[in-house]
Protein backbone atom coordinates (compact mmCIF):
# COMPACT_ATOMS: atom_id res chain seq x y z
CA UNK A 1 -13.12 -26.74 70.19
CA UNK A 2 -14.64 -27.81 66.92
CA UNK A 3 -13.25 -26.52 63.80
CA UNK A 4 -15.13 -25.55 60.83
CA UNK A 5 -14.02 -26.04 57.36
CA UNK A 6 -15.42 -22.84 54.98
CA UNK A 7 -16.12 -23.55 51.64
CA UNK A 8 -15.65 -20.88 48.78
CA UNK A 9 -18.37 -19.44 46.83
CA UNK A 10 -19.54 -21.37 44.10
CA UNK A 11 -17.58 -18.93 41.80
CA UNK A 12 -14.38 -18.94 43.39
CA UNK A 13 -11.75 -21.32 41.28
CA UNK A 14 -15.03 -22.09 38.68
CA UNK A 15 -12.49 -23.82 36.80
CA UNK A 16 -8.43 -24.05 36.69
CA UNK A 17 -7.49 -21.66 34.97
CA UNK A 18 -3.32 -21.08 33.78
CA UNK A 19 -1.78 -17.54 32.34
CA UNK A 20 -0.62 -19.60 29.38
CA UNK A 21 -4.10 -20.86 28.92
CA UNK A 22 -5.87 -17.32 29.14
CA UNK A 23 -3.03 -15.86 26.82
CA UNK A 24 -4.30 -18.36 24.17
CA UNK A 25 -7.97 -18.18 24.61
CA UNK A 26 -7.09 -13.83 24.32
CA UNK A 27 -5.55 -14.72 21.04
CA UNK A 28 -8.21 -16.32 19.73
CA UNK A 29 -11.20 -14.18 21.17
CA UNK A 30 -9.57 -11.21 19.37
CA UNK A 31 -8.50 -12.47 16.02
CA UNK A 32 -12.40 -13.36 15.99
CA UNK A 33 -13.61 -10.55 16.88
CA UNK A 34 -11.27 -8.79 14.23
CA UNK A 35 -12.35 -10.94 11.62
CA UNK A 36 -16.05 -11.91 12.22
CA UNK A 37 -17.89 -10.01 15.06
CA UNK A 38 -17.08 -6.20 14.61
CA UNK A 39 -21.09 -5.03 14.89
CA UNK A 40 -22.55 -3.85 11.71
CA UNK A 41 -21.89 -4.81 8.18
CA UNK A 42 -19.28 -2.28 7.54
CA UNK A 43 -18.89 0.98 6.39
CA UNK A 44 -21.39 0.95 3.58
CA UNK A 45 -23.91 0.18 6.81
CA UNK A 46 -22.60 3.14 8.94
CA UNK A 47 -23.06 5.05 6.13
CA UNK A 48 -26.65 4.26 5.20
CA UNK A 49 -27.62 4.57 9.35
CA UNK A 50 -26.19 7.76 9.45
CA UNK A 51 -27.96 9.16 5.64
CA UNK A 52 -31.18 8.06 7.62
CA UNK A 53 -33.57 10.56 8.54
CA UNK A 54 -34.80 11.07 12.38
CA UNK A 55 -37.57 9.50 11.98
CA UNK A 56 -36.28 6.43 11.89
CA UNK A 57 -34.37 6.83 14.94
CA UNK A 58 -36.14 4.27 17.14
CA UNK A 59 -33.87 3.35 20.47
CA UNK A 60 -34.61 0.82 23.11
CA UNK A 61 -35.38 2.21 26.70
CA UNK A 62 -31.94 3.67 27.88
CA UNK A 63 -28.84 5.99 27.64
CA UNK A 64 -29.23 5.60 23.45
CA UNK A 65 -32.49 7.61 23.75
CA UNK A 66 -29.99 10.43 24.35
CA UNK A 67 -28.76 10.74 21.08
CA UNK A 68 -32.31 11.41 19.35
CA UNK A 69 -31.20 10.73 15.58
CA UNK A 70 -28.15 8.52 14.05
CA UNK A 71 -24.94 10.28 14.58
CA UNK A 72 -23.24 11.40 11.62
CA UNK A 73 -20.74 9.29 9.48
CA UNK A 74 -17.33 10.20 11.26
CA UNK A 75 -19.04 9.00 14.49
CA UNK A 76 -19.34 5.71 12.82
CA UNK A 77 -15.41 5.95 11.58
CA UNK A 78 -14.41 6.56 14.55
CA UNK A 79 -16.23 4.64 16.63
CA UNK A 80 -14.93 1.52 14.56
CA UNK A 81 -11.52 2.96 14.44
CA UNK A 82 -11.60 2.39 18.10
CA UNK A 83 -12.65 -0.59 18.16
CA UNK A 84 -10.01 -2.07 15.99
CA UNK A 85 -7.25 -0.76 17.65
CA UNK A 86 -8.16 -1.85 21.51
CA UNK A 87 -8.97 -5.51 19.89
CA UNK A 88 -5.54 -5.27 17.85
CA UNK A 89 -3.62 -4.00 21.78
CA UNK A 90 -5.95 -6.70 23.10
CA UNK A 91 -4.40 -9.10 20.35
CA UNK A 92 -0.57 -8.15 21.48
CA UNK A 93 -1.78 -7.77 25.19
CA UNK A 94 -0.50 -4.55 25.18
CA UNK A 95 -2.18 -2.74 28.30
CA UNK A 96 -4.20 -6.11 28.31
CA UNK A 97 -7.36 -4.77 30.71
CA UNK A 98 -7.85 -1.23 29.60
CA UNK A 99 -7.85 -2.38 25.90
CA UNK A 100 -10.18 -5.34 26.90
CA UNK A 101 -12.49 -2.91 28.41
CA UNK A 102 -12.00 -0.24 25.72
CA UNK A 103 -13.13 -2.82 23.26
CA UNK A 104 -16.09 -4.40 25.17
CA UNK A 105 -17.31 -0.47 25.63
CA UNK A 106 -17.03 0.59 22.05
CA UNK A 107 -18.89 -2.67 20.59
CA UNK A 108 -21.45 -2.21 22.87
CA UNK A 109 -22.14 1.38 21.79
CA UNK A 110 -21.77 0.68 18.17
CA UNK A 111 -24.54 -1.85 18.73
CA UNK A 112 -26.87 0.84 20.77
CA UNK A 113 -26.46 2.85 17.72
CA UNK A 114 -27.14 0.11 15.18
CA UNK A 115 -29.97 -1.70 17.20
CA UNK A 116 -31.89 2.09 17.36
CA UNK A 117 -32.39 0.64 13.40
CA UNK A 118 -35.61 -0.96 15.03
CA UNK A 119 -33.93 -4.60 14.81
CA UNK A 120 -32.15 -6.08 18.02
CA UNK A 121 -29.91 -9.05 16.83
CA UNK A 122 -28.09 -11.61 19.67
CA UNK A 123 -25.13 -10.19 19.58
CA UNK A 124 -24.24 -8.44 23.27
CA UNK A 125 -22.78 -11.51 24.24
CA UNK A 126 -19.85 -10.35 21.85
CA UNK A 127 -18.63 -7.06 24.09
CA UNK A 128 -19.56 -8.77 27.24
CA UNK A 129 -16.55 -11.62 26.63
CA UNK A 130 -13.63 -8.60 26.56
CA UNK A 131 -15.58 -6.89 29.10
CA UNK A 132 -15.88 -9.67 31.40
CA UNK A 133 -12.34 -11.46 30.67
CA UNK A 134 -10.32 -8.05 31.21
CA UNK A 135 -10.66 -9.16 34.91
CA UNK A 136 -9.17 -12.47 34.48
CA UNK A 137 -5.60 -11.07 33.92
CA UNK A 138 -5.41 -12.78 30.53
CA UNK A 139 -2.85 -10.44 29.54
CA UNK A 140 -0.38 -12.01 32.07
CA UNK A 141 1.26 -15.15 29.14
CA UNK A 142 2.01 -14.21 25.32
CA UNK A 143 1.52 -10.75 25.59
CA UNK A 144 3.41 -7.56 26.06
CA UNK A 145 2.03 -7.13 29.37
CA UNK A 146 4.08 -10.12 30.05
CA UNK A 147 7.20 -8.36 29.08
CA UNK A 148 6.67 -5.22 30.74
CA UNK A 149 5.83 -6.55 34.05
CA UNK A 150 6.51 -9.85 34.27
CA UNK A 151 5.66 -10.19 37.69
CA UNK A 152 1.74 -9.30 37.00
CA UNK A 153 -0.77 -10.43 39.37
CA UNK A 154 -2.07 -14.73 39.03
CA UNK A 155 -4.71 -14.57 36.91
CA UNK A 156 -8.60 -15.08 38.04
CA UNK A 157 -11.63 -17.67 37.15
CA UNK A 158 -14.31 -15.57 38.33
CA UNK A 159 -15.16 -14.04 35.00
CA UNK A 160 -15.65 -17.31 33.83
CA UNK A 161 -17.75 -17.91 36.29
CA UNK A 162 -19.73 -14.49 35.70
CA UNK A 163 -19.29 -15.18 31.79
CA UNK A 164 -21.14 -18.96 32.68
CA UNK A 165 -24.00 -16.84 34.52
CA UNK A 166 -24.47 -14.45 31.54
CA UNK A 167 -24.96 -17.04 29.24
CA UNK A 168 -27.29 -18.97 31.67
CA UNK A 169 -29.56 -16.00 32.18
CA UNK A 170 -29.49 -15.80 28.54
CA UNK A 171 -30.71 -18.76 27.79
CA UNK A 172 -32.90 -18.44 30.98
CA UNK A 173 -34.71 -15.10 29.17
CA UNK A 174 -35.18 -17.02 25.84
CA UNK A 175 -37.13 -20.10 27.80
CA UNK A 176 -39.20 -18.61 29.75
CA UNK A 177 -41.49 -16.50 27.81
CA UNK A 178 -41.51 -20.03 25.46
CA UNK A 179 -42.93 -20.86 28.74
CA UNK A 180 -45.43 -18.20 28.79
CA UNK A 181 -46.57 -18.58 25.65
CA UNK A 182 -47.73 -21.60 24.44
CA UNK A 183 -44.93 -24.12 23.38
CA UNK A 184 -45.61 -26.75 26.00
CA UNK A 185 -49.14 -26.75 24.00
CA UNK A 186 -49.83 -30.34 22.62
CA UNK A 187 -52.22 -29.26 20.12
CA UNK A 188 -49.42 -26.63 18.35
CA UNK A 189 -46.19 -26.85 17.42
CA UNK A 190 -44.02 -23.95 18.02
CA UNK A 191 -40.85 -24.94 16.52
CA UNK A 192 -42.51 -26.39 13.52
CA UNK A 193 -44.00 -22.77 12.70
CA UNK A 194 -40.53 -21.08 13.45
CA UNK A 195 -39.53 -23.08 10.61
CA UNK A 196 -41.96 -22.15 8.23
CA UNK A 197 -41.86 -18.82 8.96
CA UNK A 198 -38.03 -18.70 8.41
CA UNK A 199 -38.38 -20.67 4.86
CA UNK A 200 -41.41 -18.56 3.50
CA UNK A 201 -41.51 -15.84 5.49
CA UNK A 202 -37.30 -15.04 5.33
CA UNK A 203 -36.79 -16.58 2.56
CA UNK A 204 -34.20 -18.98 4.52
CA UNK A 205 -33.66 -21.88 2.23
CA UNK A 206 -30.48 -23.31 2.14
CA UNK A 207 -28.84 -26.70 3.85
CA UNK A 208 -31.24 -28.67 5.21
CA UNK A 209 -34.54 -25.97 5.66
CA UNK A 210 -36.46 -27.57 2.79
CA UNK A 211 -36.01 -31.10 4.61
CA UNK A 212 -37.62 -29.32 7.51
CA UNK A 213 -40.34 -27.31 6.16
CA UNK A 214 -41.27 -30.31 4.49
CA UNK A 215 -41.50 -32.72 7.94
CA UNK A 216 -44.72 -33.87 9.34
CA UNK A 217 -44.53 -35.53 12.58
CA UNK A 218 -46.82 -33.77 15.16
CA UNK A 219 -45.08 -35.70 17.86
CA UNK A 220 -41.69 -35.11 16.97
CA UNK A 221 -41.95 -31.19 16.79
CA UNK A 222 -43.77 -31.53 20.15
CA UNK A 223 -41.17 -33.07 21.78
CA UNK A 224 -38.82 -30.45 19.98
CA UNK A 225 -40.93 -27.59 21.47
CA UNK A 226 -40.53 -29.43 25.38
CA UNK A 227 -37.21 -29.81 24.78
CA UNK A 228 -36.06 -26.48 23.86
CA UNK A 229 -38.13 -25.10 26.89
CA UNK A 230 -36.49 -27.25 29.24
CA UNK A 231 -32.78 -27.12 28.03
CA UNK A 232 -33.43 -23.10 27.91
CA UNK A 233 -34.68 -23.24 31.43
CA UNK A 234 -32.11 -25.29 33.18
CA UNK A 235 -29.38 -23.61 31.30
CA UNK A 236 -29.64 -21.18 34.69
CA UNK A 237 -29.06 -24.25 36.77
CA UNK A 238 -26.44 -26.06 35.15
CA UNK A 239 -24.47 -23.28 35.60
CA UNK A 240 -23.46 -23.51 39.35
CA UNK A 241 -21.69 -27.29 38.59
CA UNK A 242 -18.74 -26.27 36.14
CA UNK A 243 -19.06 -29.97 34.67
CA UNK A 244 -22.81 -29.67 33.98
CA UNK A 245 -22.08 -25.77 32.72
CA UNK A 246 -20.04 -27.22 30.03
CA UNK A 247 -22.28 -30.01 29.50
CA UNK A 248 -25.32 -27.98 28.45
CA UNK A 249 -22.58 -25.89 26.59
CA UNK A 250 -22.12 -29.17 24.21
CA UNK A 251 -26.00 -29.63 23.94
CA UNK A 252 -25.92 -25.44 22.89
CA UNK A 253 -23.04 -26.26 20.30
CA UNK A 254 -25.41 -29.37 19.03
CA UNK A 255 -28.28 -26.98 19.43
CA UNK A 256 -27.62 -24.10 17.30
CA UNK A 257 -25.76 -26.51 14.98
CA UNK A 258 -29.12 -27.69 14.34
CA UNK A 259 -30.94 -24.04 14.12
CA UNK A 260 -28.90 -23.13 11.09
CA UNK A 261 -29.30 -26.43 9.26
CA UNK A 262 -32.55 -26.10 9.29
CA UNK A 263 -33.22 -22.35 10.02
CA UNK A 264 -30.41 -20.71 8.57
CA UNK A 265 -29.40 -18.74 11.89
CA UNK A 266 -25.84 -19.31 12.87
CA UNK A 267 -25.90 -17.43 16.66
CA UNK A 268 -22.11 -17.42 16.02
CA UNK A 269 -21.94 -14.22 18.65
CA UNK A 270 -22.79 -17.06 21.20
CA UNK A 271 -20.06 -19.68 20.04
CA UNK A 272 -17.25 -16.83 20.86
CA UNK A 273 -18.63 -16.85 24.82
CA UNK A 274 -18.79 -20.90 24.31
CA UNK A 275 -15.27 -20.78 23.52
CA UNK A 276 -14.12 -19.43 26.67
CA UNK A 277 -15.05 -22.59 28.70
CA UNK A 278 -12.35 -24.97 26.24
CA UNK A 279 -9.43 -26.43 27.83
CA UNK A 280 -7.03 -23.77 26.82
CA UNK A 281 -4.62 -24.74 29.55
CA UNK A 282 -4.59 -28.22 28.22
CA UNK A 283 -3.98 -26.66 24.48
CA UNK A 284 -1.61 -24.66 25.63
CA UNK A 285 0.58 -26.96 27.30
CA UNK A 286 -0.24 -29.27 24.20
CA UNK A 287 1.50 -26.10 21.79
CA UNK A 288 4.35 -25.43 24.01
CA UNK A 289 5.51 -28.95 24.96
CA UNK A 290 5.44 -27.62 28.32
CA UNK A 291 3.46 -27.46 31.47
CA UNK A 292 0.15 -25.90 31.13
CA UNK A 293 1.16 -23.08 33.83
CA UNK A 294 4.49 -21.59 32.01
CA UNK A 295 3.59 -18.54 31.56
CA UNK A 296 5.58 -15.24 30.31
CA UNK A 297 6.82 -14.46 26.78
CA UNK A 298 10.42 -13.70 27.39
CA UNK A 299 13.26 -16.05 27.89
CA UNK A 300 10.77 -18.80 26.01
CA UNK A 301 11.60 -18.53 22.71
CA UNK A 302 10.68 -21.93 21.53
CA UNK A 303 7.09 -21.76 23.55
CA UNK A 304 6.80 -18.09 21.95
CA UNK A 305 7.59 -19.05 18.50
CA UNK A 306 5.21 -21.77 18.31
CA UNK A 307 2.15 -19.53 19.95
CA UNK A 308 3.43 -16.85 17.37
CA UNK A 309 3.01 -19.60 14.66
CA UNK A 310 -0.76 -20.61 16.10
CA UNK A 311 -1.57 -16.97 15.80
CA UNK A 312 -0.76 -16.95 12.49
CA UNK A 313 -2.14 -20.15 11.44
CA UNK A 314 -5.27 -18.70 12.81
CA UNK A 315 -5.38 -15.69 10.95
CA UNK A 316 -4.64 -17.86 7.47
CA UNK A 317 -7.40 -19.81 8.47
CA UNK A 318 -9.89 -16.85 9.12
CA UNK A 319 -8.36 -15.32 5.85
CA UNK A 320 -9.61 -18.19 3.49
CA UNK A 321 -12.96 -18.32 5.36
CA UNK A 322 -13.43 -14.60 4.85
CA UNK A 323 -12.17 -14.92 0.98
CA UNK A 324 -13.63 -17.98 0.26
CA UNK A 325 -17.03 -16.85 1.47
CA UNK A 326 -16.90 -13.35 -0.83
CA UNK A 327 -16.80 -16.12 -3.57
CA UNK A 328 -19.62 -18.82 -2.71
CA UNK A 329 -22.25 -17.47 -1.20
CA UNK A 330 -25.56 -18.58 0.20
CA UNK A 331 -29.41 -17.93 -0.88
CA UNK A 332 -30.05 -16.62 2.63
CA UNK A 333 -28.41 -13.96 4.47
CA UNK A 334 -26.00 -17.38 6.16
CA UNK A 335 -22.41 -16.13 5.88
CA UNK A 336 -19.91 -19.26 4.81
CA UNK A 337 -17.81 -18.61 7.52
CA UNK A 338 -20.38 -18.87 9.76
CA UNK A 339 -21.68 -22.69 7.89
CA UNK A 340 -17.87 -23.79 8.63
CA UNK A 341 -16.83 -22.33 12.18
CA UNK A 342 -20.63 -24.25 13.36
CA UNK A 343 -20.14 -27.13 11.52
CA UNK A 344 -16.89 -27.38 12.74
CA UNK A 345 -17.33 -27.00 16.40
CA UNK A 346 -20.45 -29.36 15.73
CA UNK A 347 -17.90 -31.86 14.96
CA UNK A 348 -15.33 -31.00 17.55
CA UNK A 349 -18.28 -31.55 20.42
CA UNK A 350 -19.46 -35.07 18.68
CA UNK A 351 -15.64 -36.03 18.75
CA UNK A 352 -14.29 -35.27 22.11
CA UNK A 353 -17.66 -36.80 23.96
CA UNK A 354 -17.26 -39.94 21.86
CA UNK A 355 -13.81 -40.28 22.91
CA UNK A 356 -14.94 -39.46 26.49
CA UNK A 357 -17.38 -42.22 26.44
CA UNK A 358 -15.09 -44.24 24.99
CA UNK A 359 -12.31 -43.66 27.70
CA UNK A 360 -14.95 -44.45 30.32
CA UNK A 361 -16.31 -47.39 29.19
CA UNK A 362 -12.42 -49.00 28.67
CA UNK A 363 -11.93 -47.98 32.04
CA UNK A 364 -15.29 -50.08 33.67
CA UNK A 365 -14.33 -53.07 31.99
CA UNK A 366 -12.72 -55.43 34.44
């Protein structure tokens, strides 16, 4: 009798994954989100949406058509009071997938309300990472999950592998109407007049935007304009390879890196969903001084300590980015954190695939 061997899905074990390693990249995720990617610019916003007649109450096709004007200002309050507190039990994995979900839910109503304003920005990728991840058990390392029930169920890599689709359709949607309408032209140059629109039009003129308004090479914005059709495009493809996935995630990091030198757009919301696909388990164990797959907060008091002191290290970090940008800021509407979390993860990507290349070519010499 023959035998057959049955593969998995292609999303089945998307990558190795380790509790330790999803208890870091939770950590992370929400100290961002607490410090950079709540929707809205604060209460002074809420309270100008709500002041608004309804008349200006203009809401995509969907449930937000419901509400017929901006709520009042409590609704706002509340609304972010919510959202604070499920990323802050998210933080502390305290009831790890209900306050992932809880989070994901209340972003992405605060941004129905605040994208009924007439202007969609790219920022649902921002709910969809708690959303997605509460199905990954990352509350099962560093957390108080962990403590209650330490025997919680081995965590998954499917979301990641849903999270790598969601990005890929993303990109997908922004290539193809590129597609559509007119950037594979050779007698126009699409990115060129992105460009100028953002320097004269926006008014977006800091780093290197004058350098780029200023640059005449037909050729070289043509091949700009095929390449940012294609790399949108196969995006989709890339992701069912987890190697070529994160791949095209390094060309994205080099991408957008590029878009806010010379445009002054940052797309941080899409660098949080990026994040997800580092080698946390190799960080992890790197922390720890252990293997990558301890897991568990209690009777580690060495491995907690030093996660406890990452946490905080983080939050010093995001602290003087948030302070230091209320003191220097831009011409544009570019946020200083944003220029340095970019830059820096511009840097990390140019780094780690020169040391890769590096490594490879030692390794093919004889």
């Amino acid at each position: 009798m023959n035998s057959f061997r049955v593969q998995n899905p292609w999303y089945v074990d998307y990558l190795p994954v380790t509790a330790g390693g999803l208890g870091l990249a939770r950590i992370s995720v929400s100290l961002a989100i607490l410090f950079f990617l709540i929707p809205g610019d604060g209460l002074p916003h809420y309270r100008f949406l709500a002041d608004l007649p309804p008349g200006f109450y203009s809401p995509a096709p969907g449930p937000m058509q419901l509400l017929g004007q901006f709520p009042p200002f409590s609704f706002f309050l509340i609304l972010h009071a919510v959202i604070l507190l499920s990323a802050v039990a998210m933080l502390a994995g305290y009831r790890t997938k209900t306050s992932s979900i809880l989070c994901g839910l209340a972003m992405l109503l605060l941004q129905g309300v605040l994208f009924s304003a007439g202007k969609i920005d790219h920022e649902i990728v921002v709910p969809l990472v708690p959303l997605v991840m509460a199905f990954s058990n990352w509350g099962a390392a560093w957390s108080v999950d962990s403590i209650r029930k330490p025997s919680a169920a081995e965590v998954q890599s499917w979301p990641l592998a849903l999270m790598a689709l969601l990005i890929g359709f993303m990109m997908f949607t922004a290539g193809f109407p590129k597609l559509l309408g007119g950037w594979l032209d050779p007698t126009t140059q699409a990115a060129q007049s992105h460009v100028l629109n953002q320097f004269y039009g926006r008014e977006r003129q800091d780093l290197l935007a004058a350098f780029a308004a200023g640059f005449h090479s037909p050729l070289l914005w043509e091949l700009l304009d095929w390449g940012t059709v294609l790399f949108e495009l196969l995006f989709l493809v890339a992701v069912f390879r987890a190697a070529w996935f994160r791949f095209f995630l390094m060309l994205a990091v080099l991408f957008h890196t590029g878009t806010m030198l010379t445009m002054n757009i940052a797309f941080l919301p899409n660098f949080l969903a990026y994040s997800l696909f580092l080698n946390w388990s190799s960080l992890h164990g790197q922390i720890v001084k252990r293997e990558p797959q301890d897991t568990g907060m209690a009777g580690n008091k060495t491995g907690r300590n030093r996660i406890v002191l990452y946490a905080l290290l983080l939050v010093m970090l995001f602290v003087l980015l948030r302070w230091t940008g209320s003191q220097f800021g831009t011409g544009s509407d570019l946020q200083f954190h944003e220029v340095v979390l970019v830059t820096a993860s511009a840097f990390y990507v140019l780094i780690t695939s020169a040391a890769s290349v590096t490594r490879y070519l030692i390794n093919r010499l004889p």
